[in-house]
N, C-alpha and C. Protein backbone atom coordinates (compact mmCIF):
# COMPACT_ATOMS: atom_id res chain seq x y z
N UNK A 1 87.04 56.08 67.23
CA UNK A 1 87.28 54.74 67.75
C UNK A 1 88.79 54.46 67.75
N UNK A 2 89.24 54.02 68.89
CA UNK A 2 90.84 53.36 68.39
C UNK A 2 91.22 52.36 67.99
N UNK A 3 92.56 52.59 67.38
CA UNK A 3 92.84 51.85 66.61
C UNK A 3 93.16 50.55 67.54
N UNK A 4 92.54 49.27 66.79
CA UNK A 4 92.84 48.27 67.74
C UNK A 4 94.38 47.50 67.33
N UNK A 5 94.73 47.58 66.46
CA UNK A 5 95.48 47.04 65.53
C UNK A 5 97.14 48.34 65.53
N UNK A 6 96.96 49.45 66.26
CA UNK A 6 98.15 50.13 65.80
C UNK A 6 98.59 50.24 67.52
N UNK A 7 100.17 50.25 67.58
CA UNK A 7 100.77 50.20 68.99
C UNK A 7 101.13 51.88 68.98
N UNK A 8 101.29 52.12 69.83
CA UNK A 8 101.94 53.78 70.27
C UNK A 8 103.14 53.28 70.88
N UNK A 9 104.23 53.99 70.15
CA UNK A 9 105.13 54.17 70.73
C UNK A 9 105.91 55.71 71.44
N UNK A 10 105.69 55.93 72.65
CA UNK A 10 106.26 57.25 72.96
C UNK A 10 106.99 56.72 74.11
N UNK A 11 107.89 58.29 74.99
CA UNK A 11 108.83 58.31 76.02
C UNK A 11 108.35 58.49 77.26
N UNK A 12 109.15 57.92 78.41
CA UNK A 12 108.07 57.99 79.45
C UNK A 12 109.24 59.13 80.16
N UNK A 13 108.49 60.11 80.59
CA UNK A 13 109.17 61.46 81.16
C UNK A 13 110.07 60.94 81.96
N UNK A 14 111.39 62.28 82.06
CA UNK A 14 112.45 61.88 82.72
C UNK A 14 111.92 62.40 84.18
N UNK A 15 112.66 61.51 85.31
CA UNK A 15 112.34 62.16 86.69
C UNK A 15 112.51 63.60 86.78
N UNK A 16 111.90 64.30 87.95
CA UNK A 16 112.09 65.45 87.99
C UNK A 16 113.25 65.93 88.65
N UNK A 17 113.80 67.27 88.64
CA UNK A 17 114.72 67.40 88.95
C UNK A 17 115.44 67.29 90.93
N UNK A 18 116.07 66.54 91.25
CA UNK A 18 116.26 66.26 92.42
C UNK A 18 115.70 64.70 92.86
N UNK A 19 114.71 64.49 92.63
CA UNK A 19 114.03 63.01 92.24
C UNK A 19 115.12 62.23 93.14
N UNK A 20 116.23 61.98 92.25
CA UNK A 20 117.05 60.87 92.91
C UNK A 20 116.81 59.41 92.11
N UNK A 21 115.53 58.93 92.18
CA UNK A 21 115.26 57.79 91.44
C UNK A 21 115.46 57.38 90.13
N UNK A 22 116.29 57.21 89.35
CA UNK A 22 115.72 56.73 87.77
C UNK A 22 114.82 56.17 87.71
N UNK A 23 114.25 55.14 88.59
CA UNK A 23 112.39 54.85 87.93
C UNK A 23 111.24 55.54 88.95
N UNK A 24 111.99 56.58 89.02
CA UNK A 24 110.73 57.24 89.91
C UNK A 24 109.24 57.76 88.76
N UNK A 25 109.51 58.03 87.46
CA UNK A 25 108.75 58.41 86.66
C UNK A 25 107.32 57.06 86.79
N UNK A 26 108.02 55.68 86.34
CA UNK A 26 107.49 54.40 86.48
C UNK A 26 106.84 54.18 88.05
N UNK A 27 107.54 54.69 88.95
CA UNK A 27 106.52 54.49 89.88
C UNK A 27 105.82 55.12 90.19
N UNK A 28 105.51 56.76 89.94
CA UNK A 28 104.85 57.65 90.12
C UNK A 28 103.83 57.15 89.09
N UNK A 29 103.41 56.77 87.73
CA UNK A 29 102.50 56.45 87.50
C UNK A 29 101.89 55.23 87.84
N UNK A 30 102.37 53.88 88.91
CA UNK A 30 101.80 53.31 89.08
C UNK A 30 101.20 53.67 90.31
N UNK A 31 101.42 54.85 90.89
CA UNK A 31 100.95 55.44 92.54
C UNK A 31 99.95 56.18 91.86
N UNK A 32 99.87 56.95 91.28
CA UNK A 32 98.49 58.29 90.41
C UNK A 32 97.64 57.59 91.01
N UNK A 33 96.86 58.61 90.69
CA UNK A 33 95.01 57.80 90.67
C UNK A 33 94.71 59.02 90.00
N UNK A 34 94.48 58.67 88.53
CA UNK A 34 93.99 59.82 87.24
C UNK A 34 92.10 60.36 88.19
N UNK A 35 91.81 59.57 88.48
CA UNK A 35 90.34 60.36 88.92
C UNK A 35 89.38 60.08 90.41
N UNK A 36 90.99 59.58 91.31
CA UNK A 36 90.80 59.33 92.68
C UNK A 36 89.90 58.81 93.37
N UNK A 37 89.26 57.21 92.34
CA UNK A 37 88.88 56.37 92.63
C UNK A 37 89.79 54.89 93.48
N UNK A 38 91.14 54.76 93.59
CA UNK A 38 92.19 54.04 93.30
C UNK A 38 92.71 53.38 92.37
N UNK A 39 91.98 53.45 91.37
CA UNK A 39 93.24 53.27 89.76
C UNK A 39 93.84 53.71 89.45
N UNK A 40 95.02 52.77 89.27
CA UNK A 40 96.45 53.30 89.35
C UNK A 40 96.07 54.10 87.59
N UNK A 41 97.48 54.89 87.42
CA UNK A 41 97.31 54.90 86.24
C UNK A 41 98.09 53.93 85.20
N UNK A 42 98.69 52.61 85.78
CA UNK A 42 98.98 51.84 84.94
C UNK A 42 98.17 50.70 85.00
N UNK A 43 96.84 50.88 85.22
CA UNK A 43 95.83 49.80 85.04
C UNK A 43 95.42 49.94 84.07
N UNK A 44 94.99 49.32 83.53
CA UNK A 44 94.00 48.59 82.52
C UNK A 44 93.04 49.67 82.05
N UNK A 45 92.49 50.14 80.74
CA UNK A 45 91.60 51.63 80.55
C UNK A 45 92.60 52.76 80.88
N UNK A 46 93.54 52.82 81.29
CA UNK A 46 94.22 53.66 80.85
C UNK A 46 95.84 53.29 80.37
N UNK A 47 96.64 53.67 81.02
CA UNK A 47 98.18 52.98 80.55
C UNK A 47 98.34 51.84 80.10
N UNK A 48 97.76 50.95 80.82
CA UNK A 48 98.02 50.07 81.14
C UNK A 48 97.52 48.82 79.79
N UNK A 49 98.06 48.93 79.09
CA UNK A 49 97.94 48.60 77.68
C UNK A 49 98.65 48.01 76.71
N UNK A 50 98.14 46.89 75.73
CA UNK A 50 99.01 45.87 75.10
C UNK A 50 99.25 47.14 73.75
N UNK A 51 98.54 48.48 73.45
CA UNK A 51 98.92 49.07 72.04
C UNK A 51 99.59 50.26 72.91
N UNK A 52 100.70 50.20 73.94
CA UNK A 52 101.33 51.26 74.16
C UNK A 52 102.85 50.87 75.06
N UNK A 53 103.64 51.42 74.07
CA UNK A 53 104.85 51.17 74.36
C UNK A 53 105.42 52.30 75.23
N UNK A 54 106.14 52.03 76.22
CA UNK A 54 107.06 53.32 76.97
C UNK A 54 108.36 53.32 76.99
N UNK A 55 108.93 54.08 75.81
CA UNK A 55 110.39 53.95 76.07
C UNK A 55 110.78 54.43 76.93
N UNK A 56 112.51 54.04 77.26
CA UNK A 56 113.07 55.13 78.50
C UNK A 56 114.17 54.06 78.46
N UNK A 57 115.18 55.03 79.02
CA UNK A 57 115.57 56.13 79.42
C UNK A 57 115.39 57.41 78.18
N UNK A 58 115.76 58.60 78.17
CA UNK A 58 116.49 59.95 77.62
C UNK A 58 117.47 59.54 76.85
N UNK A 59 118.02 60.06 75.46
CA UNK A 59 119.17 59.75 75.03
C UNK A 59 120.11 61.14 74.59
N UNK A 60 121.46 60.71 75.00
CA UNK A 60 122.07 62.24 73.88
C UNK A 60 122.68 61.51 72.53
N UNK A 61 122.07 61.93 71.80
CA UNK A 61 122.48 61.52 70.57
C UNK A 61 122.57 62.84 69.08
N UNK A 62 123.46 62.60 68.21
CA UNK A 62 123.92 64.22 67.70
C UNK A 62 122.41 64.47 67.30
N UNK A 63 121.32 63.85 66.85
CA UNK A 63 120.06 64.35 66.20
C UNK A 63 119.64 65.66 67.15
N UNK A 64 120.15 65.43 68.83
CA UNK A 64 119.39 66.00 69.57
C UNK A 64 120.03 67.35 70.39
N UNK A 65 121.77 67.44 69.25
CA UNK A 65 122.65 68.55 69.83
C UNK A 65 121.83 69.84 70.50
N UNK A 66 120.63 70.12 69.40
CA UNK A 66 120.19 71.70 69.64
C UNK A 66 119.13 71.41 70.90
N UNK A 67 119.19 70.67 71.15
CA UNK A 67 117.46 70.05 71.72
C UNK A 67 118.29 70.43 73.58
N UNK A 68 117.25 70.88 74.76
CA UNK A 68 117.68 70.92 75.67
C UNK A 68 118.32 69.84 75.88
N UNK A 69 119.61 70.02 76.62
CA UNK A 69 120.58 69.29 77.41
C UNK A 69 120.94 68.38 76.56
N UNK A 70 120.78 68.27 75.27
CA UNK A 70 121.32 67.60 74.21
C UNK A 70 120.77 66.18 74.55
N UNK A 71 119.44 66.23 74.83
CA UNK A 71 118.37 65.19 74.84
C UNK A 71 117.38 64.71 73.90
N UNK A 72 117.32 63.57 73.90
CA UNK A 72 116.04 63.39 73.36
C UNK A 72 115.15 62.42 73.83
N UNK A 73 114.08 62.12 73.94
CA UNK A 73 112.85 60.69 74.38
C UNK A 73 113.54 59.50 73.67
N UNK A 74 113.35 58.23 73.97
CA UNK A 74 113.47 56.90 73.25
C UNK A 74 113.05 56.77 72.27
N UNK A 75 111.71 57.61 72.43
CA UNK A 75 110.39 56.58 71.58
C UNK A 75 111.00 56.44 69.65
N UNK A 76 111.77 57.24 69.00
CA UNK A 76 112.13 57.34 67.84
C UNK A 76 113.27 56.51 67.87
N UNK A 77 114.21 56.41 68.06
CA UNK A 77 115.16 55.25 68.26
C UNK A 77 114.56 54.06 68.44
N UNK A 78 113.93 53.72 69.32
CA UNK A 78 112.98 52.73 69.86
C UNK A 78 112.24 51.94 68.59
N UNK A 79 111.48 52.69 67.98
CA UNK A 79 110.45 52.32 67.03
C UNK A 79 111.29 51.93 66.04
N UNK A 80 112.73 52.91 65.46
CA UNK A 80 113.08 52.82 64.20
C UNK A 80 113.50 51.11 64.67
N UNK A 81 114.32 51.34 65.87
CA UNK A 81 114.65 49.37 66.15
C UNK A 81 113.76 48.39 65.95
N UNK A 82 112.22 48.68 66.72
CA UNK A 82 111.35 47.95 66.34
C UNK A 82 110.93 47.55 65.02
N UNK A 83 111.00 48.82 64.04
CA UNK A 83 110.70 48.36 62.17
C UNK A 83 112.00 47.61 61.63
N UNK A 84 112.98 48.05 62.18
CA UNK A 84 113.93 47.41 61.08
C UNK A 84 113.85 45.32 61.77
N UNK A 85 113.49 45.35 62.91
CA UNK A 85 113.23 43.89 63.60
C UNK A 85 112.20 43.63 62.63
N UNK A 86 111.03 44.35 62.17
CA UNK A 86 109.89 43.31 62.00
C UNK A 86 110.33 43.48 60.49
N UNK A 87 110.86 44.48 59.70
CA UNK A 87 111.30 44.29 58.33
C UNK A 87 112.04 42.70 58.36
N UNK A 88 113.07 42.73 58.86
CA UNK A 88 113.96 41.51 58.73
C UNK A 88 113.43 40.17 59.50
N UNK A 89 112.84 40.15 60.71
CA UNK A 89 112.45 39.07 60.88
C UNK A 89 110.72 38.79 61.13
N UNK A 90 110.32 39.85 60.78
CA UNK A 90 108.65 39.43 61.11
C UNK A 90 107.98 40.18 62.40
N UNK A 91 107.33 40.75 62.15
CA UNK A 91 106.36 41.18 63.46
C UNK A 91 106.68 40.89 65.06
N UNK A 92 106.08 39.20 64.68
CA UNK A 92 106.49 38.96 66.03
C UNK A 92 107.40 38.43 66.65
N UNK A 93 108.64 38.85 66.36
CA UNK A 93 110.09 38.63 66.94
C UNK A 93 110.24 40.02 67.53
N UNK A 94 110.48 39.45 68.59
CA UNK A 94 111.26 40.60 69.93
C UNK A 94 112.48 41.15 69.35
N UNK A 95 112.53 42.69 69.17
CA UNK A 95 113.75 43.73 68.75
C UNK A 95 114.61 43.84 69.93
N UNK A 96 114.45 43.12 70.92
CA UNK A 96 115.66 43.34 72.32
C UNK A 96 116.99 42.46 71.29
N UNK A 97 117.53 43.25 71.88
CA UNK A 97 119.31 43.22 71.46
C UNK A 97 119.91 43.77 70.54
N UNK A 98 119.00 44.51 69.93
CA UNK A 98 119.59 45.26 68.37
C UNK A 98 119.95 46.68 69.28
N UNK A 99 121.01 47.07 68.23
CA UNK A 99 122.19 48.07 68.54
C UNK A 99 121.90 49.11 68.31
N UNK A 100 121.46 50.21 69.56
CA UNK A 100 121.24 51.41 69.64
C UNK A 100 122.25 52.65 68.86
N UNK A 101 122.39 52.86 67.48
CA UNK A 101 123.74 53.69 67.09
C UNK A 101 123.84 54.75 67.11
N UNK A 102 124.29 55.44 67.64
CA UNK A 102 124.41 57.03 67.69
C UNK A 102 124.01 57.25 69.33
N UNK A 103 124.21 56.56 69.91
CA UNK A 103 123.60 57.12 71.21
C UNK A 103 124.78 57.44 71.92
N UNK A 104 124.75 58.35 72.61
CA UNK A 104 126.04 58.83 73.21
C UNK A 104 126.32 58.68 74.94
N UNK A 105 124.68 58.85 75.62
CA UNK A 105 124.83 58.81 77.30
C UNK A 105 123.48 58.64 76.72
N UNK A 106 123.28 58.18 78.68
CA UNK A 106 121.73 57.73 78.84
C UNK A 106 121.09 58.84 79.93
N UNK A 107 120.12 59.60 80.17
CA UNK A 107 119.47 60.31 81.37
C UNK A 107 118.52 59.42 81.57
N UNK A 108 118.24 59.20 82.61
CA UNK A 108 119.41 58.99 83.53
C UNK A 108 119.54 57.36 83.24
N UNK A 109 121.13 57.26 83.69
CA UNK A 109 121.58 56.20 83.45
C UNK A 109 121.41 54.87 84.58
N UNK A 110 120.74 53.94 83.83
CA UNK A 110 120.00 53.12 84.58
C UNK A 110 120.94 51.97 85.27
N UNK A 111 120.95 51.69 86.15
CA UNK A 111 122.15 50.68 86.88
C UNK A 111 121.72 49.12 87.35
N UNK A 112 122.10 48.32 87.08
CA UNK A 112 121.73 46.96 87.32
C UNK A 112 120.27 46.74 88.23
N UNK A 113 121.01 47.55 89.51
CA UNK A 113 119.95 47.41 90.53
C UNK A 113 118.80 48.07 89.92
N UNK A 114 118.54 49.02 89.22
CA UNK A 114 117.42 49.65 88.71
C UNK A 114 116.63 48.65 88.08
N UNK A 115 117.40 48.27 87.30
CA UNK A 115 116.81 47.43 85.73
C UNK A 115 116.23 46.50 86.63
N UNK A 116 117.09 45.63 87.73
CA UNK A 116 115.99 44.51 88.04
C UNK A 116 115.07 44.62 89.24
N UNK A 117 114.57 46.17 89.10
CA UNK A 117 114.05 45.89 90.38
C UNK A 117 112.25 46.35 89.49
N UNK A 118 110.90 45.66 90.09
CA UNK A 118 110.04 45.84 89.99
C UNK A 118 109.07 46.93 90.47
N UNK A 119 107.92 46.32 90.12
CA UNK A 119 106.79 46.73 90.93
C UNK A 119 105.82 45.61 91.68
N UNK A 120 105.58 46.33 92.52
CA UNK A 120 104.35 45.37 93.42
C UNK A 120 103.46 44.96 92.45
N UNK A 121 102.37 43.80 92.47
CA UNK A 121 100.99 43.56 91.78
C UNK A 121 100.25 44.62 92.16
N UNK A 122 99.96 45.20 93.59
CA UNK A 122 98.68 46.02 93.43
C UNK A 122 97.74 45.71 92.38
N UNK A 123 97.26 47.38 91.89
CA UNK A 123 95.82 47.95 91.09
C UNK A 123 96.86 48.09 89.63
N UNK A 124 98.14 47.81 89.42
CA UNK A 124 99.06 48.24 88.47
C UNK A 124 99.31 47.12 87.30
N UNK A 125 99.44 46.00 87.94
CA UNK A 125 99.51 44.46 87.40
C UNK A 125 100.61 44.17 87.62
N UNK A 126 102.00 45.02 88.52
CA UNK A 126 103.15 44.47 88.96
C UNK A 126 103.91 44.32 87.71
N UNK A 127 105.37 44.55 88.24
CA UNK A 127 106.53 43.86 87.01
C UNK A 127 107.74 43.37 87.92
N UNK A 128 107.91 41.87 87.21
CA UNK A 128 109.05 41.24 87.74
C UNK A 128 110.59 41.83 87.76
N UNK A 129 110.72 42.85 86.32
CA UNK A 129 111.45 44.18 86.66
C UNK A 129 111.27 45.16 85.37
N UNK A 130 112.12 46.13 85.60
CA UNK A 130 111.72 47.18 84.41
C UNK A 130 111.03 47.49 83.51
N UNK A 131 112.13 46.38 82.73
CA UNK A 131 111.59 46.11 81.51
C UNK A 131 110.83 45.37 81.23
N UNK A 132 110.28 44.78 82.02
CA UNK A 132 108.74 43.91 82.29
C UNK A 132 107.60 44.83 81.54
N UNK A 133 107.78 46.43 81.86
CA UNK A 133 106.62 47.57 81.61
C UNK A 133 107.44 48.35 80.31
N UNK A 134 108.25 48.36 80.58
CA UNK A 134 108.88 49.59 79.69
C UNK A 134 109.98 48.67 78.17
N UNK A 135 109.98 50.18 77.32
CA UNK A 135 110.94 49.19 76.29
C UNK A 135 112.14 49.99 76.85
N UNK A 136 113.53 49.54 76.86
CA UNK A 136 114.36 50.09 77.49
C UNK A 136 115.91 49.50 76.72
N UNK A 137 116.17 50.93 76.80
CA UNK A 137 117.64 51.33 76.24
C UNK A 137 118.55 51.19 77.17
N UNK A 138 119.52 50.70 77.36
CA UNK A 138 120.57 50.22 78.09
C UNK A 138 121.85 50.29 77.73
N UNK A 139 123.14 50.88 78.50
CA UNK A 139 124.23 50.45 78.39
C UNK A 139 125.12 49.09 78.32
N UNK A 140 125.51 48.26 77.41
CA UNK A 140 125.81 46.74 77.68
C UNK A 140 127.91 47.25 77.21
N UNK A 141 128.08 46.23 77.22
CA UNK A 141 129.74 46.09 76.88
C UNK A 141 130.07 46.24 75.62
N UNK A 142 129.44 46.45 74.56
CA UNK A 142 129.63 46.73 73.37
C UNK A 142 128.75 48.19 72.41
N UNK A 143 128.50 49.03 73.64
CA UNK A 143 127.35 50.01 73.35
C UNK A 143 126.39 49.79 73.54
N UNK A 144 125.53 50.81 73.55
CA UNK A 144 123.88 50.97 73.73
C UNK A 144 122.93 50.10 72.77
N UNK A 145 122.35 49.24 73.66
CA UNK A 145 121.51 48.07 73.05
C UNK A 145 119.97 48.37 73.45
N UNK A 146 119.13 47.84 72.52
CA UNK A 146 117.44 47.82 72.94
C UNK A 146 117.18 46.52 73.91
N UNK A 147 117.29 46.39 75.34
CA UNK A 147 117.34 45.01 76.13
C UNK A 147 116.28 44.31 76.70
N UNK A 148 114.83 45.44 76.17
CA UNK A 148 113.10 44.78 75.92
C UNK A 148 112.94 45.57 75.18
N UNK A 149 111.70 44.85 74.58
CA UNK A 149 110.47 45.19 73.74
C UNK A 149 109.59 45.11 74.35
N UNK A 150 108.60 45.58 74.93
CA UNK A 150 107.44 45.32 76.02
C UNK A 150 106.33 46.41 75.75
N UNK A 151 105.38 46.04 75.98
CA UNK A 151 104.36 47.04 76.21
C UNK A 151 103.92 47.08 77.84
N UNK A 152 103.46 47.88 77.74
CA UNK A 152 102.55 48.48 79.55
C UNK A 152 101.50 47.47 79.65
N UNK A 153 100.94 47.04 79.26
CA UNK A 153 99.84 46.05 79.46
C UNK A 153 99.85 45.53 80.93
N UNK A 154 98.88 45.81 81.71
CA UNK A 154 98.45 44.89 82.81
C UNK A 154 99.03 43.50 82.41
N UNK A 155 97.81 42.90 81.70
CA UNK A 155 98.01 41.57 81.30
C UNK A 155 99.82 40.88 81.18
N UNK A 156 99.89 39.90 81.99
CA UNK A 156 101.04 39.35 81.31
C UNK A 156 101.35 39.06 79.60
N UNK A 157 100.26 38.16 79.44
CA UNK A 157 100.24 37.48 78.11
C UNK A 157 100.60 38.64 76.85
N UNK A 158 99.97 39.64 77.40
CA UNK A 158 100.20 41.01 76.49
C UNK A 158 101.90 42.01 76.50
N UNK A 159 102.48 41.74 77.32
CA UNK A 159 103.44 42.43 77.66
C UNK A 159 104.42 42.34 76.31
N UNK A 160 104.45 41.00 75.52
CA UNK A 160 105.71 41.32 74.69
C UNK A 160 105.37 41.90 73.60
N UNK A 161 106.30 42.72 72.77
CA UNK A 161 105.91 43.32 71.76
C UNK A 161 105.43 42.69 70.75
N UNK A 162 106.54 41.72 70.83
CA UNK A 162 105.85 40.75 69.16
C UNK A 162 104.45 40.20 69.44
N UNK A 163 104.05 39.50 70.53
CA UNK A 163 102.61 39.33 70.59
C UNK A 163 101.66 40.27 70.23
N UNK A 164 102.51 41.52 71.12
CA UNK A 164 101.08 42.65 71.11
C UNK A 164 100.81 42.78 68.97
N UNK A 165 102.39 43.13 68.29
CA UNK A 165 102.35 43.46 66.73
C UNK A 165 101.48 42.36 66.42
N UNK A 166 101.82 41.04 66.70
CA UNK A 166 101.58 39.91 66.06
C UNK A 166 99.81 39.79 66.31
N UNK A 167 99.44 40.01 67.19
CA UNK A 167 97.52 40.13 67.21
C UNK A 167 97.05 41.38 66.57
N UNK A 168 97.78 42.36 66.65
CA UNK A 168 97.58 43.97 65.70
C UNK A 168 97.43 43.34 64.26
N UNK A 169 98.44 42.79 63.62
CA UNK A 169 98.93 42.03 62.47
C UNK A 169 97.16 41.62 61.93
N UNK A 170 96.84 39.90 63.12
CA UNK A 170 95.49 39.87 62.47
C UNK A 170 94.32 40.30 62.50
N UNK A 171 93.87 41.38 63.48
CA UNK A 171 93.20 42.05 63.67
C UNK A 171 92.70 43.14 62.30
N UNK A 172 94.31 43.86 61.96
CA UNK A 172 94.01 44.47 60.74
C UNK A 172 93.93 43.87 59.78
N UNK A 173 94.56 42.69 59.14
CA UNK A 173 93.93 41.47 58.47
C UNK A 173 92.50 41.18 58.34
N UNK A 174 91.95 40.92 59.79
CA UNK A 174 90.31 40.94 59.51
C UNK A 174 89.43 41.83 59.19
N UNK A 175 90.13 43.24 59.50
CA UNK A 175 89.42 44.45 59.39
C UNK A 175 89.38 44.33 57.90
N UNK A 176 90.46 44.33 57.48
CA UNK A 176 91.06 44.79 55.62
C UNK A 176 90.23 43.67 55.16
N UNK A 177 89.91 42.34 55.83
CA UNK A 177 88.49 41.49 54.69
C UNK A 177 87.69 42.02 54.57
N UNK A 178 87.02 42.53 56.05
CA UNK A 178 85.52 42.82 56.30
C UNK A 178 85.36 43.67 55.66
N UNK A 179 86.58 44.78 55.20
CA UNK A 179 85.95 46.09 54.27
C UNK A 179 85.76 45.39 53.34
N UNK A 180 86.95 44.53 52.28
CA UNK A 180 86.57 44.35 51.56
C UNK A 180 85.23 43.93 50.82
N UNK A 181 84.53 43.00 51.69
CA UNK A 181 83.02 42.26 51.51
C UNK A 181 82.05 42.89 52.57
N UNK A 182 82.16 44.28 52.78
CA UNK A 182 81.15 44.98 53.39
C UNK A 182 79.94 44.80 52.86
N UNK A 183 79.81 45.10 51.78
CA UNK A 183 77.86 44.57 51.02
C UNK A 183 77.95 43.94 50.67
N UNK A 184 78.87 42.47 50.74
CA UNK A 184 78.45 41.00 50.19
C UNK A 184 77.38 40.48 50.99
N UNK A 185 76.05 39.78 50.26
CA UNK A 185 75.28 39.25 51.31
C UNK A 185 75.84 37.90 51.81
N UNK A 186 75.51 38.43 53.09
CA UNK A 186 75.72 36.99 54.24
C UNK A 186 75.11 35.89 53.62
N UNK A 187 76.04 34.63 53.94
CA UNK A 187 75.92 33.49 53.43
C UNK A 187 76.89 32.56 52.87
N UNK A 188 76.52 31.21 52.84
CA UNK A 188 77.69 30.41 52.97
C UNK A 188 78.60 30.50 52.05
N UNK A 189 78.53 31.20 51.17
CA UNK A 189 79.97 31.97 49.96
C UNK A 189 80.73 32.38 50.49
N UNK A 190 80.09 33.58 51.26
CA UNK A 190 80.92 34.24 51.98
C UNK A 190 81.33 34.17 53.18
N UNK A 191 81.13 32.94 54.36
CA UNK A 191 81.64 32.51 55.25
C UNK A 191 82.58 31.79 54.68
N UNK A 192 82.44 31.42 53.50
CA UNK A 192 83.95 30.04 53.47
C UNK A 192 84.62 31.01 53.14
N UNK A 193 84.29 31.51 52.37
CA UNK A 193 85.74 32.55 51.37
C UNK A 193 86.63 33.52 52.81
N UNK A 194 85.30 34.06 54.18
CA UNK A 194 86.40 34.31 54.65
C UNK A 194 86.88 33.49 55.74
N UNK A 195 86.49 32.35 55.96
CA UNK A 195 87.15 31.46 56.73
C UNK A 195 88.27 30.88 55.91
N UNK A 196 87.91 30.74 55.18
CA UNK A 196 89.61 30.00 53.95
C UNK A 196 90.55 31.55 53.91
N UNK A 197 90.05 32.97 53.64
CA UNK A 197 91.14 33.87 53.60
C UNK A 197 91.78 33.90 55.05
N UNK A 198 91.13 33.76 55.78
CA UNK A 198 91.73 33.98 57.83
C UNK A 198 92.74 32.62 57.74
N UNK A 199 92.38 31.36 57.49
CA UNK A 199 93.18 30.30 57.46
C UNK A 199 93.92 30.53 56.87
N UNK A 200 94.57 31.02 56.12
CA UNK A 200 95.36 31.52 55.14
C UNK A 200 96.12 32.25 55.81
N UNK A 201 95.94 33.16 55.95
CA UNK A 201 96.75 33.96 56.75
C UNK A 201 97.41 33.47 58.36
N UNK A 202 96.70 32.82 59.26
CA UNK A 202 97.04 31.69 60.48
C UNK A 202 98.22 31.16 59.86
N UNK A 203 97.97 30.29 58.52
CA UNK A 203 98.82 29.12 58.31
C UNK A 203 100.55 29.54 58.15
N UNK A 204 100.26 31.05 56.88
CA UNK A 204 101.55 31.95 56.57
C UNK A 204 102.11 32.18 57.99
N UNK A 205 101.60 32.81 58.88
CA UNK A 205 102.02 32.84 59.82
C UNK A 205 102.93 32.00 61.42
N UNK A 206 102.16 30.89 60.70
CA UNK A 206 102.88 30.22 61.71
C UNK A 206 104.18 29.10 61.23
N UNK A 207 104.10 29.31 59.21
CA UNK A 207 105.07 28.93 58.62
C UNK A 207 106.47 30.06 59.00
N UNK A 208 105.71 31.07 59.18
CA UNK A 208 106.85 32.42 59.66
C UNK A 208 107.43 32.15 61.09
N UNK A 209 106.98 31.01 61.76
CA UNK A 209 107.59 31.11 63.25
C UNK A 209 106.83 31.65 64.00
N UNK A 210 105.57 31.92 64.14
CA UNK A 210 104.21 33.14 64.70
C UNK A 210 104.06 31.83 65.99
């Protein structure tokens, strides 16, 4: 069963060689059709998902000297930004703007016009631009910055990260009761106790800014 409660964070492949596009990767999976029915593959049941993050661009950074072309995927940079955001401010605060360190160049390096350009709605759920779908590493005036947090999710409502952590958050919360009082018998003990522990947790939360 998957996990409902844990996000994936990985890299979304670099274009192929000659390509031309930097988001040709992003639009080639919203063109697929995984089993040539017309679903895209960034619909919904597959990509297209509030527990899956896609970093991008490529980075050269020294971790990745030995590594071809002195590359590496986002997704580890990416994430470490995302923990040290929810260490310091909580789950669901957006990690866009924290400072990418060690990054040296971007493959490929993404240019204004890139960043704001979208996708159609189609079978995909559309993005107003990029980083609408993707979490994305960027060049700014003071070095390489994280400039979304986003997940792939069709759904709008689902797209930002802190939402997506922040419903993961109580989800595993409810899970971690229900184990706890797995053979408690049903009954009004145990509806209050876990309606007062869930309220409990709502309330912390929205004392946190949730």
């Amino acid at each position: 069963h998957p996990r409902r409660d844990a996000i994936l964070v990985a890299s979304l492949p670099r274009p192929a060689p000659g390509a031309g596009d930097p988001l040709a990767p992003l639009e080639t999976l919203a063109a697929v059709e995984p089993i040539g029915d017309g679903t895209s593959a960034l619909a919904e049941g597959w990509l297209g998902s509030r527990r899956l993050q896609l970093a991008y661009p490529w980075l050269a950074t020294p971790a990745a000297a030995g590594a071809p072309e002195g590359l590496e995927g986002a997704e580890g940079i990416a994430a470490g930004l995302i923990a040290r955001s929810t260490l310091a401010l909580g789950a669901h605060r957006s990690a866009a703007g924290r400072e990418a360190t060690g990054v040296a160049r971007l493959s490929p390096e993404l240019g204004s016009g890139e960043l704001a350009r979208g996708l159609a709605p189609g079978a995909a759920g559309g993005a107003d631009w990029a980083g609408d779908r993707l979490t994305l590493v960027a060049r700014g005036t003071s070095g390489f910055r994280l400039i979304s947090d986003a997940t792939a999710a069709v759904a709008r409502e689902g797209r930002a990260g802190g939402v997506s952590r922040l419903i993961g958050a109580i989800e595993r919360a409810a899970r971690d009761l229900g184990h706890d009082h797995l053979f408690e018998p049903s009954g009004e003990a145990l509806w209050a106790e876990t309606r007062a522990a869930l309220t409990g947790l709502m309330e912390r939360l929205r004392a946190a800014g949730a």
